[in-house]
C-alpha atoms as a PDB file:
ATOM      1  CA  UNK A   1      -7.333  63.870 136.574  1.00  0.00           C
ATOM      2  CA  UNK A   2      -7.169  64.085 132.830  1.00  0.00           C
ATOM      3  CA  UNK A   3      -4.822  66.173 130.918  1.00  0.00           C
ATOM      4  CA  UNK A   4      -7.490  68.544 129.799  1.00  0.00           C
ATOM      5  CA  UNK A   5      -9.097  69.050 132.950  1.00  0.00           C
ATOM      6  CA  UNK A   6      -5.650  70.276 134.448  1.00  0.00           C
ATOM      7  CA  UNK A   7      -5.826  72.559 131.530  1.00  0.00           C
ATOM      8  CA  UNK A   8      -9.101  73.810 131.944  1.00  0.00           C
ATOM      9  CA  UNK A   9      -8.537  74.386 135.687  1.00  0.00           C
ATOM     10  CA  UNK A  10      -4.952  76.374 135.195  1.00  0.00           C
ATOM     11  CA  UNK A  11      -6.233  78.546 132.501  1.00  0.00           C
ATOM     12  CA  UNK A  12      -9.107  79.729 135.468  1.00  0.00           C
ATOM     13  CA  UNK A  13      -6.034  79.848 138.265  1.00  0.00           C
ATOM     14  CA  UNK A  14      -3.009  81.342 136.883  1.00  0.00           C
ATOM     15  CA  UNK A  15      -4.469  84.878 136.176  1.00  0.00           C
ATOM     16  CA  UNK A  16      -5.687  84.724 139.798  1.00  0.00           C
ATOM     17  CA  UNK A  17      -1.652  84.050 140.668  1.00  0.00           C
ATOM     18  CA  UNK A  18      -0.495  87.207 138.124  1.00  0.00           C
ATOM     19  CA  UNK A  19       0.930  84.106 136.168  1.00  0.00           C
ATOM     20  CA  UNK A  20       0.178  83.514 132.058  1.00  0.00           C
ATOM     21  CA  UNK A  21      -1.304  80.109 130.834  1.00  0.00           C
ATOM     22  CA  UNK A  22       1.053  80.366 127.749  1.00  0.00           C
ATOM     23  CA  UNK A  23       4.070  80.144 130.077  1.00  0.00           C
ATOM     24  CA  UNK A  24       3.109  76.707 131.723  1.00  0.00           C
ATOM     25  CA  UNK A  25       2.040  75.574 128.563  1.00  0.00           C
ATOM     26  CA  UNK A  26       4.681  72.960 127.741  1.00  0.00           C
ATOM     27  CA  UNK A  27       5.545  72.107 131.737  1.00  0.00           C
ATOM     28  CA  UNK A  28       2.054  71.966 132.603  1.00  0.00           C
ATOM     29  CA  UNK A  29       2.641  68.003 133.502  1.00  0.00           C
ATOM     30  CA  UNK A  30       5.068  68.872 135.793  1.00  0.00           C
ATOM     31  CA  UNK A  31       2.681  71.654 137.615  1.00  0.00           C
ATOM     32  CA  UNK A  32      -0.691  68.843 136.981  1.00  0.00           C
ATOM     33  CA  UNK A  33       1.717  66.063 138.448  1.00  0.00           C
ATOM     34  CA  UNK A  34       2.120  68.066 141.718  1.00  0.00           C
ATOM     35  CA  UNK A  35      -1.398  68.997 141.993  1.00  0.00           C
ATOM     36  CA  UNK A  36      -2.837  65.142 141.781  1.00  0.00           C
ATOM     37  CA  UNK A  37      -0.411  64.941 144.702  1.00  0.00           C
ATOM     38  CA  UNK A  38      -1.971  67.772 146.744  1.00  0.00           C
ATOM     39  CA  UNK A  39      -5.360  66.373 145.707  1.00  0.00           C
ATOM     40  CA  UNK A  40      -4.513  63.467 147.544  1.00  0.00           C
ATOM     41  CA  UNK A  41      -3.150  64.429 150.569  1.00  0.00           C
ATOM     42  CA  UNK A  42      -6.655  66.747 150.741  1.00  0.00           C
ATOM     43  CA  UNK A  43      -8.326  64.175 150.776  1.00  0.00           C
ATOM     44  CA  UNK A  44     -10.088  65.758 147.363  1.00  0.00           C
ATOM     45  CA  UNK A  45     -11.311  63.215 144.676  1.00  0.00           C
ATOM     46  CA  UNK A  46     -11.508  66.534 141.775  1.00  0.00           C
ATOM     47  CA  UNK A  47     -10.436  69.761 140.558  1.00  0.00           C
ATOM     48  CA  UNK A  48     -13.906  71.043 140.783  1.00  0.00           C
ATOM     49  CA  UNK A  49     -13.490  70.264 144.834  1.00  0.00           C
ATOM     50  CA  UNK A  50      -9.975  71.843 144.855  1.00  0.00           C
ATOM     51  CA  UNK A  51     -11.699  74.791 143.080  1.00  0.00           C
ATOM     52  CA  UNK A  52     -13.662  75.035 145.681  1.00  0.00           C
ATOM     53  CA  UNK A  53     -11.125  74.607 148.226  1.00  0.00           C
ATOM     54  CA  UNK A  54      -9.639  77.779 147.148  1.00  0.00           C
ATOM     55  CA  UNK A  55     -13.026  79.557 147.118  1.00  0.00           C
ATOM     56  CA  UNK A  56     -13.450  79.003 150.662  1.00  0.00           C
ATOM     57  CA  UNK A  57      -9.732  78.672 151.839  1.00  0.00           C
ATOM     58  CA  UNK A  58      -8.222  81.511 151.102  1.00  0.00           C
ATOM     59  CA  UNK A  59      -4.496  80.209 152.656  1.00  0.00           C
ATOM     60  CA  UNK A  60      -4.698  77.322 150.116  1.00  0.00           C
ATOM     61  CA  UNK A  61      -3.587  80.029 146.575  1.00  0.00           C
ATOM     62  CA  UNK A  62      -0.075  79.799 148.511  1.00  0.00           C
ATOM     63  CA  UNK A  63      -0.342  76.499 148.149  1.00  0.00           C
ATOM     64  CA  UNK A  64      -1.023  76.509 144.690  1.00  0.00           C
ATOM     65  CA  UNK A  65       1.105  79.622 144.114  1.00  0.00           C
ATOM     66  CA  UNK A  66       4.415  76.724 145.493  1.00  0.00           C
ATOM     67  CA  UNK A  67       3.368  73.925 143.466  1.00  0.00           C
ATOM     68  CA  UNK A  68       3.695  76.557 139.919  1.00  0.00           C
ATOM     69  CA  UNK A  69       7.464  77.159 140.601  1.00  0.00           C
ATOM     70  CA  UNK A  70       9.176  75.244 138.209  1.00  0.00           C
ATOM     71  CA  UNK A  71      12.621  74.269 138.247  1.00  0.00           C
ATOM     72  CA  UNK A  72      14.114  73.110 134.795  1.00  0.00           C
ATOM     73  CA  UNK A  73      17.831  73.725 134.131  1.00  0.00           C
ATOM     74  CA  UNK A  74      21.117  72.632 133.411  1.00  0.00           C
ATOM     75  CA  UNK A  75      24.960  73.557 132.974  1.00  0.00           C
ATOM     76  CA  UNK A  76      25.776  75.769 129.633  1.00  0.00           C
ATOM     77  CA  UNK A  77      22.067  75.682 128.657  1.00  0.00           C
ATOM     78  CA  UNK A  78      21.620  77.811 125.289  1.00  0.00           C
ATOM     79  CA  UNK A  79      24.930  77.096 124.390  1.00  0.00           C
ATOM     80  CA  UNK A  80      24.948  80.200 121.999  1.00  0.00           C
ATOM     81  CA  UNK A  81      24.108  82.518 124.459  1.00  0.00           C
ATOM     82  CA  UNK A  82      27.284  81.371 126.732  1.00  0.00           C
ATOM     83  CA  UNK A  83      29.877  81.125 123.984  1.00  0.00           C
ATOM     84  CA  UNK A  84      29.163  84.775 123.928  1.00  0.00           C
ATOM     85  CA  UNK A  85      29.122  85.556 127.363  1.00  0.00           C
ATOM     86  CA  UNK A  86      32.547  83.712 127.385  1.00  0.00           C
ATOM     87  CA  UNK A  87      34.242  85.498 124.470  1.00  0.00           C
ATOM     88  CA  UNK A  88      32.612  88.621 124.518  1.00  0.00           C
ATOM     89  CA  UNK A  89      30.595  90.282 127.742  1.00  0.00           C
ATOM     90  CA  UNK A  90      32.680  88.964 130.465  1.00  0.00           C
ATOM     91  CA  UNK A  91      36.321  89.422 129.151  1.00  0.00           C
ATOM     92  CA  UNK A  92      34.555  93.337 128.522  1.00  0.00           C
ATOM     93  CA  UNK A  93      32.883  92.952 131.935  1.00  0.00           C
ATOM     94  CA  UNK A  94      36.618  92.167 133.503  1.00  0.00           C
ATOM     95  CA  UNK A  95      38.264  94.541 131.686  1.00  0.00           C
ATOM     96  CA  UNK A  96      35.711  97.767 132.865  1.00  0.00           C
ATOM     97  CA  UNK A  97      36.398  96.428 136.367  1.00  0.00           C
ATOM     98  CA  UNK A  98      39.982  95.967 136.532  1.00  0.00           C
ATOM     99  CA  UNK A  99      40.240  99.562 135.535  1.00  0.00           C
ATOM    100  CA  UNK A 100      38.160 100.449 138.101  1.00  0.00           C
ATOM    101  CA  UNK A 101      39.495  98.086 140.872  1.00  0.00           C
ATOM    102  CA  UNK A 102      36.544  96.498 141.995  1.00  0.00           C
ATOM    103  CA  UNK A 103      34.873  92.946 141.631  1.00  0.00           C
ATOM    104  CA  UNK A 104      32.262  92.025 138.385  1.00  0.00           C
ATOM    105  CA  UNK A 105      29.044  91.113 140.330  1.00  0.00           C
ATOM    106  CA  UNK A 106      25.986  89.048 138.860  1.00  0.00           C
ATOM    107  CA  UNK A 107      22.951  88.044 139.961  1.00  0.00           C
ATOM    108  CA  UNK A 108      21.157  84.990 138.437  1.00  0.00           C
ATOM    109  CA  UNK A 109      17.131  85.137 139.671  1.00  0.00           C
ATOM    110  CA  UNK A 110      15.977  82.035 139.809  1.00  0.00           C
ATOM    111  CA  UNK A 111      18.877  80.017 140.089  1.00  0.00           C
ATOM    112  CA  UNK A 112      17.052  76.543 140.900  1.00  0.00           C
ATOM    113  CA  UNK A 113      19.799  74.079 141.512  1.00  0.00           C
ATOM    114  CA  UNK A 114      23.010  76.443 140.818  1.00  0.00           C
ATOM    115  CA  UNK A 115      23.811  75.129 137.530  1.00  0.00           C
ATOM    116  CA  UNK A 116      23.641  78.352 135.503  1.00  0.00           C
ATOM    117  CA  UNK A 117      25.703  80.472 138.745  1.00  0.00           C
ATOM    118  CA  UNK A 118      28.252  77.250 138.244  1.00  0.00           C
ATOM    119  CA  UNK A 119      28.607  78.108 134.698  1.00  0.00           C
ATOM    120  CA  UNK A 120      28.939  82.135 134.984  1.00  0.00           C
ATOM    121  CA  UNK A 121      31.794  80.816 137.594  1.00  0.00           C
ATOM    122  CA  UNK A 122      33.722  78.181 135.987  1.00  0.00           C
ATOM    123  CA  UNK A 123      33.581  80.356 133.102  1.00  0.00           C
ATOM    124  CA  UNK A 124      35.095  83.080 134.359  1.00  0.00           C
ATOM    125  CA  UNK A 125      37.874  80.754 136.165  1.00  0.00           C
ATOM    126  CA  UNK A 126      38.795  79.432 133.408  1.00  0.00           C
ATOM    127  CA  UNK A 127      38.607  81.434 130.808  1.00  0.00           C
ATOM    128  CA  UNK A 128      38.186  85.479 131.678  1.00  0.00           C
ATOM    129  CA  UNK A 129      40.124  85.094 135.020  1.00  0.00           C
ATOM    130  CA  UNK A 130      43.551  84.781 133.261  1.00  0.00           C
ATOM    131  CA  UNK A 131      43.365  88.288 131.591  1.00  0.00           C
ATOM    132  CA  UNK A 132      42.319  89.922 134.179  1.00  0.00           C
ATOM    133  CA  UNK A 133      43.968  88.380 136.828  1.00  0.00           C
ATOM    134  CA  UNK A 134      43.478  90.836 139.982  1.00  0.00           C
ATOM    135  CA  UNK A 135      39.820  91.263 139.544  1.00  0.00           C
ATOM    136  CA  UNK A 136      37.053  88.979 141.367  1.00  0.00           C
ATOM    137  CA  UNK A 137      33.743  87.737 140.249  1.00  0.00           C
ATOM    138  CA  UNK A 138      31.236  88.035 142.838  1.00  0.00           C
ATOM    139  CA  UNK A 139      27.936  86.111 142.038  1.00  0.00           C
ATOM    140  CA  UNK A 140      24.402  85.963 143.458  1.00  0.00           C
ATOM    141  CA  UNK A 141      21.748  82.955 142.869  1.00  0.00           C
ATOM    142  CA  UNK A 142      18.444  83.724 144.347  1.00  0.00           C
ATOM    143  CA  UNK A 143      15.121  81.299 144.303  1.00  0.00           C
ATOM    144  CA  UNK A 144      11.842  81.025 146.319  1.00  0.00           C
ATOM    145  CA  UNK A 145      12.487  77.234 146.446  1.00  0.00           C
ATOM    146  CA  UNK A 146      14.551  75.533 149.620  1.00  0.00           C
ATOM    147  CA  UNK A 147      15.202  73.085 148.237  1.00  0.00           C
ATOM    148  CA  UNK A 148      16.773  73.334 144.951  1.00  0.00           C
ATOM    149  CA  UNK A 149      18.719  76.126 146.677  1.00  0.00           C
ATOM    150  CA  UNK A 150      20.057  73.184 149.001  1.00  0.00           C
ATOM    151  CA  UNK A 151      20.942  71.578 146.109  1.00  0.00           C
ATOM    152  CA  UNK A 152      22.892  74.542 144.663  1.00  0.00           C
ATOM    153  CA  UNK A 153      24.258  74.727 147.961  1.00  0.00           C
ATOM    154  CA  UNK A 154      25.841  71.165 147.959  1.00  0.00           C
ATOM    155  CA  UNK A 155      27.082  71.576 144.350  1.00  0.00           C
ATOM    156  CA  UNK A 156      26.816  68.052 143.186  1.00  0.00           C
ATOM    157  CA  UNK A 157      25.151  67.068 139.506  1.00  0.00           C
ATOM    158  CA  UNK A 158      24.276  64.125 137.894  1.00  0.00           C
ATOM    159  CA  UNK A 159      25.889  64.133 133.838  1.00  0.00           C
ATOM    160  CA  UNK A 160      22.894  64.662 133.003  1.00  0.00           C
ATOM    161  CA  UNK A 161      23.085  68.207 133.997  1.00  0.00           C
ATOM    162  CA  UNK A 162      26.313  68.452 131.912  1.00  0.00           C
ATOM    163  CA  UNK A 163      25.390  67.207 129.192  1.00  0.00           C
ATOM    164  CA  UNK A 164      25.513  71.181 127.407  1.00  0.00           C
ATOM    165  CA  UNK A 165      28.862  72.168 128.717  1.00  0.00           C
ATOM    166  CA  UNK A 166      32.381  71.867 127.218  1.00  0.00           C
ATOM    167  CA  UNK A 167      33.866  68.485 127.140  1.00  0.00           C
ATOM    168  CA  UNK A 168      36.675  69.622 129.233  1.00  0.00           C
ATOM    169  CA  UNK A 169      35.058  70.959 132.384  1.00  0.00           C
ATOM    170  CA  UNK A 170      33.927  67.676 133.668  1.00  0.00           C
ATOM    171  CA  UNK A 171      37.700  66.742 134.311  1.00  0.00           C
ATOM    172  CA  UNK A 172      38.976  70.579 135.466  1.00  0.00           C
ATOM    173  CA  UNK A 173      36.078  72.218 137.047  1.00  0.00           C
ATOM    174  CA  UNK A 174      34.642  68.610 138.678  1.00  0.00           C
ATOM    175  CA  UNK A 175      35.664  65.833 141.119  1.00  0.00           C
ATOM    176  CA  UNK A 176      33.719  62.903 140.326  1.00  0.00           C
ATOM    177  CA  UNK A 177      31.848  61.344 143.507  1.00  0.00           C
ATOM    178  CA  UNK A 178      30.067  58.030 142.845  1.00  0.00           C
ATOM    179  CA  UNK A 179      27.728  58.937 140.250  1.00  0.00           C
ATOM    180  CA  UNK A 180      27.580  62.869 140.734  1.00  0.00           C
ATOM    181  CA  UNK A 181      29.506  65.149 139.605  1.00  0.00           C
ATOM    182  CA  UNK A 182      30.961  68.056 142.582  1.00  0.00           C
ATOM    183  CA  UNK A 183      32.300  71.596 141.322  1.00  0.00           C
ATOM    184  CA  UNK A 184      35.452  71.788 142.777  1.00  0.00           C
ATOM    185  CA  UNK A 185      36.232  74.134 145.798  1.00  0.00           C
ATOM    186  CA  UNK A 186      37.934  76.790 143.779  1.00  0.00           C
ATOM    187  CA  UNK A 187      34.785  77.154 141.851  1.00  0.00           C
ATOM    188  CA  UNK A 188      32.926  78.058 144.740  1.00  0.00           C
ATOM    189  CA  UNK A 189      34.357  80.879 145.757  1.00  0.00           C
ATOM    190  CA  UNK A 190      32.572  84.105 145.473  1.00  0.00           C
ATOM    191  CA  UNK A 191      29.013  82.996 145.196  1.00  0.00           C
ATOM    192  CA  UNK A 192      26.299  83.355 147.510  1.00  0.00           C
ATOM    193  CA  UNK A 193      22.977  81.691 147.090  1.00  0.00           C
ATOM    194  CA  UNK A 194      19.785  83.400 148.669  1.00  0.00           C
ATOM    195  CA  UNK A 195      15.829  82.432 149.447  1.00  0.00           C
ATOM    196  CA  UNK A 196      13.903  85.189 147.593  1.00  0.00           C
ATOM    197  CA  UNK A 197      10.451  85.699 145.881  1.00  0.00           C
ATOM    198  CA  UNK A 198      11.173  87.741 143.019  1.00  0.00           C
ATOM    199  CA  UNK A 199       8.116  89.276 143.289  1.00  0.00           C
ATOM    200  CA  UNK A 200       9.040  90.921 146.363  1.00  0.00           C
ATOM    201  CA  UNK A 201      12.774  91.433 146.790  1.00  0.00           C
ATOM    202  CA  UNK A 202      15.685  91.601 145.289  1.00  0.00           C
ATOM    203  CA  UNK A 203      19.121  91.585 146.281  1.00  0.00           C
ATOM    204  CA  UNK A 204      21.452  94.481 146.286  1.00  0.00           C
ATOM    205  CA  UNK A 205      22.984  95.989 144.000  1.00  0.00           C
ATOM    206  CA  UNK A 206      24.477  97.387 141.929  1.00  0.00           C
ATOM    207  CA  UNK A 207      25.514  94.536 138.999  1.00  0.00           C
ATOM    208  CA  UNK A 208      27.377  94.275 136.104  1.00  0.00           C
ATOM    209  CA  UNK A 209      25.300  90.947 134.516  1.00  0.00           C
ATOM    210  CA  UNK A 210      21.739  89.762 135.610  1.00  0.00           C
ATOM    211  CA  UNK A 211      20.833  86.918 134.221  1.00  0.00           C
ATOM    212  CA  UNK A 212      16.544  86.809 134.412  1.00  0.00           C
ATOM    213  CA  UNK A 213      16.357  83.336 131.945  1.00  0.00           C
ATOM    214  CA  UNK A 214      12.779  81.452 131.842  1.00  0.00           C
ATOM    215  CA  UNK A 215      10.752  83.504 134.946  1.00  0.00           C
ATOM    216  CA  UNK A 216       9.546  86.637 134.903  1.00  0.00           C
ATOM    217  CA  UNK A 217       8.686  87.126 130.960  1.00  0.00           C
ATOM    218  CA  UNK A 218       7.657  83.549 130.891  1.00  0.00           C
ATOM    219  CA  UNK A 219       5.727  82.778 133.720  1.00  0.00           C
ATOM    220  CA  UNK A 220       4.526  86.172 134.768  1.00  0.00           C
ATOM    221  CA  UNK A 221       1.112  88.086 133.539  1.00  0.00           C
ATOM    222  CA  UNK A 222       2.418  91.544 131.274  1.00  0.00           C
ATOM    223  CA  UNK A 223       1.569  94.002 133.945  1.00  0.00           C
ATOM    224  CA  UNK A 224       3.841  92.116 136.369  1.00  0.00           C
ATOM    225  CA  UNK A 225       6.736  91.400 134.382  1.00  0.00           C
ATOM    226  CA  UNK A 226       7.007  95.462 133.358  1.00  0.00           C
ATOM    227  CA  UNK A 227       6.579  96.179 137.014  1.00  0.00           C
ATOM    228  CA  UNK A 228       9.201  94.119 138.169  1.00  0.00           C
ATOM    229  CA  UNK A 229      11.628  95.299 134.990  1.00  0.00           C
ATOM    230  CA  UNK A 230      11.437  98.491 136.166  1.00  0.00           C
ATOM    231  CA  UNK A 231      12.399  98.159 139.561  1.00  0.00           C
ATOM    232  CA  UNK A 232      15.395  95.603 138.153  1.00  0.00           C
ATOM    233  CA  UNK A 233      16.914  98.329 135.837  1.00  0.00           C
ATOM    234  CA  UNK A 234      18.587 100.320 138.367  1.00  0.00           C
ATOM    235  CA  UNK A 235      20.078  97.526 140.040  1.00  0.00           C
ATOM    236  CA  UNK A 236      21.927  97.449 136.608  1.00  0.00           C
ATOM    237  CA  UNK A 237      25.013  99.283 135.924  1.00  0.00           C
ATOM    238  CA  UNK A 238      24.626 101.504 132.705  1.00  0.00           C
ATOM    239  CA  UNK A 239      26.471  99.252 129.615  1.00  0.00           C
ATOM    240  CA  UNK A 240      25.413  96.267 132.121  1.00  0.00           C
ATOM    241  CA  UNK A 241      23.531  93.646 130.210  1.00  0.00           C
ATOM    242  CA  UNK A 242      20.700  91.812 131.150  1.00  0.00           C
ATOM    243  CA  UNK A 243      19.887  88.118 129.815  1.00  0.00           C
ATOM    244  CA  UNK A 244      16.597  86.730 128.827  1.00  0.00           C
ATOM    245  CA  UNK A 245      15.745  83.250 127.820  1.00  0.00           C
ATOM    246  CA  UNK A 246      15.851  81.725 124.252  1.00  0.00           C
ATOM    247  CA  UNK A 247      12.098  82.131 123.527  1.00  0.00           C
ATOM    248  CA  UNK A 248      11.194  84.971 126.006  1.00  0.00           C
ATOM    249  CA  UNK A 249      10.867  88.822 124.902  1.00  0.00           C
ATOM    250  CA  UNK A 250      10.739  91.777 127.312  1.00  0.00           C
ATOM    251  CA  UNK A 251       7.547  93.806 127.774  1.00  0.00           C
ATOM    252  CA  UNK A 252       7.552  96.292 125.350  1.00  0.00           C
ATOM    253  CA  UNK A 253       8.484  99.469 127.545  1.00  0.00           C
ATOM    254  CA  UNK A 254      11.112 102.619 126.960  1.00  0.00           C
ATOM    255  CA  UNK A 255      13.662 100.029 129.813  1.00  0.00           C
ATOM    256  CA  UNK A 256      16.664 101.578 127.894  1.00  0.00           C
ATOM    257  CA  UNK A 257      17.879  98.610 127.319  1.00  0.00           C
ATOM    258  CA  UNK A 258      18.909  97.256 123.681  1.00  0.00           C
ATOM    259  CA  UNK A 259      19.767  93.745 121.973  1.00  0.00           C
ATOM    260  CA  UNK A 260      23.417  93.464 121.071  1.00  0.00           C
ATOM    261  CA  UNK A 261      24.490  92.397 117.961  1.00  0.00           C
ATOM    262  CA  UNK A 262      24.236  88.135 117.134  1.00  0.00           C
ATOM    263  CA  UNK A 263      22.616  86.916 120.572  1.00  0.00           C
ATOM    264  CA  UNK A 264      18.880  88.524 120.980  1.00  0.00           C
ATOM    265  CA  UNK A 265      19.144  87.288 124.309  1.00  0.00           C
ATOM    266  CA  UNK A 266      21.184  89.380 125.792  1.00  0.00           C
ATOM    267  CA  UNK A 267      20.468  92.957 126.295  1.00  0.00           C
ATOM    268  CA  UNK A 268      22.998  95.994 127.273  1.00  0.00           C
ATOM    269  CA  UNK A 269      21.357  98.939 129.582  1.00  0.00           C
ATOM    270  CA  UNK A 270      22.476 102.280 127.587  1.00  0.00           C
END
């Protein structure tokens, strides 16, 4: 299968999926790897007779729809957009909900392996859980993939992963095991990771931070992505915020919700 060919081929399937050809642009080789895979174990010898697979196999766009789902990620990624979550939304975050004596909750959709729930948490630990000592963080990871949810689940990271995050974690939020890296206990506490399709459900609410990075307004066709905004906004508390990914931009609907000042990531619901 040549590079063009997967090309060709995804720019005819994704629409059928609701998903957008620009999105899998630059991890297509990841989604094209995965497919010469399924190819094989089909017994199929082109994408023309995987085309037609689908034609006449109606089951088999699930399939497809699984091997689309990709899982990139890593602790502290967009290091701007945590150094402000870290100085400036979470302390405020803490501070509305000590007054209020309940817990912050956040949801990250599509978690993958854990690493940006791990971050939110050893964040808050560390640095927002001193000032506001009485109040809890409660945190949510949900993904349609078991596996990388298993992986969340275990909490163990090669450097790799790290590579982003503050020097210091990797001796106080980490106990080193062989090669990996394991978030220690206490940063563990208060987060739940759940098996959910975006698509069609979401867990409940209501929450102080969602953090929607690289999915839904970069994989998703328009129509989709301002359906499933909508139904996310009142999940959100009012002057909640909402963060995107570095080179993804909301569908342009009246959501209410509005960039903050120095990080066009991250959006507060007014």
């Amino acid at each position: 299968m040549r590079d063009d060919e997967c090309v060709v081929f995804l720019q005819w399937a994704l629409p059928e999926l609701r998903l957008r050809w620009p999105g899998f642009r630059k991890v297509r080789r990841q989604v094209c790897k995965r497919l010469r895979g399924r190819l094989v174990e089909l017994g199929l010898n082109t994408l023309d007779e995987y085309r037609n697979r689908l034609e006449t196999d109606p089951a088999e766009w699930s399939r497809l729809d699984d091997l689309c789902h990709i899982t990139i990620s890593c602790f502290y990624r967009d290091k701007h957009v945590f150094d402000v979550l870290s100085a400036q939304i979470m302390p405020e975050l803490g501070r509305v909900a000590s007054r209020k004596s309940r817990a912050v909750r956040c949801w990250c959709a599509g978690c993958a392996s854990g690493e940006e729930v791990f971050t939110l948490k050893i964040i808050w630990d560390l640095e927002v859980q001193p000032t506001v000592a009485r109040t809890r963080l409660e945190l949510i990871g949900t993904d349609v993939e078991d596996a990388v949810l298993q992986r969340a689940r275990r909490g163990c990271f090669s450097a790799g992963s790290l590579r982003e995050s503050p020097s210091h974690w990797r001796e106080r939020a980490f106990t080193r095991v062989g090669q990996l890296y394991c978030v220690r206990d206490v940063h563990r506490e208060g987060i739940t990771f759940l098996h959910q399709d975006i698509r069609s459900e979401f867990p409940p609410g209501p929450f102080d931070l969602i953090l929607c990075r690289n999915l839904i307004f970069t994989y998703f066709e328009p129509e989709l992505q301002r359906t499933l905004l909508n139904r996310m906004t009142p999940l959100l508390r009012e002057g909640g915020y909402l963060v995107i990914g570095a080179h993804e931009q909301p569908p342009q609907v009246d959501h209410a919700f509005r960039p903050i000042v120095g990080c066009k990531e991250i959006y507060r619901r007014e």
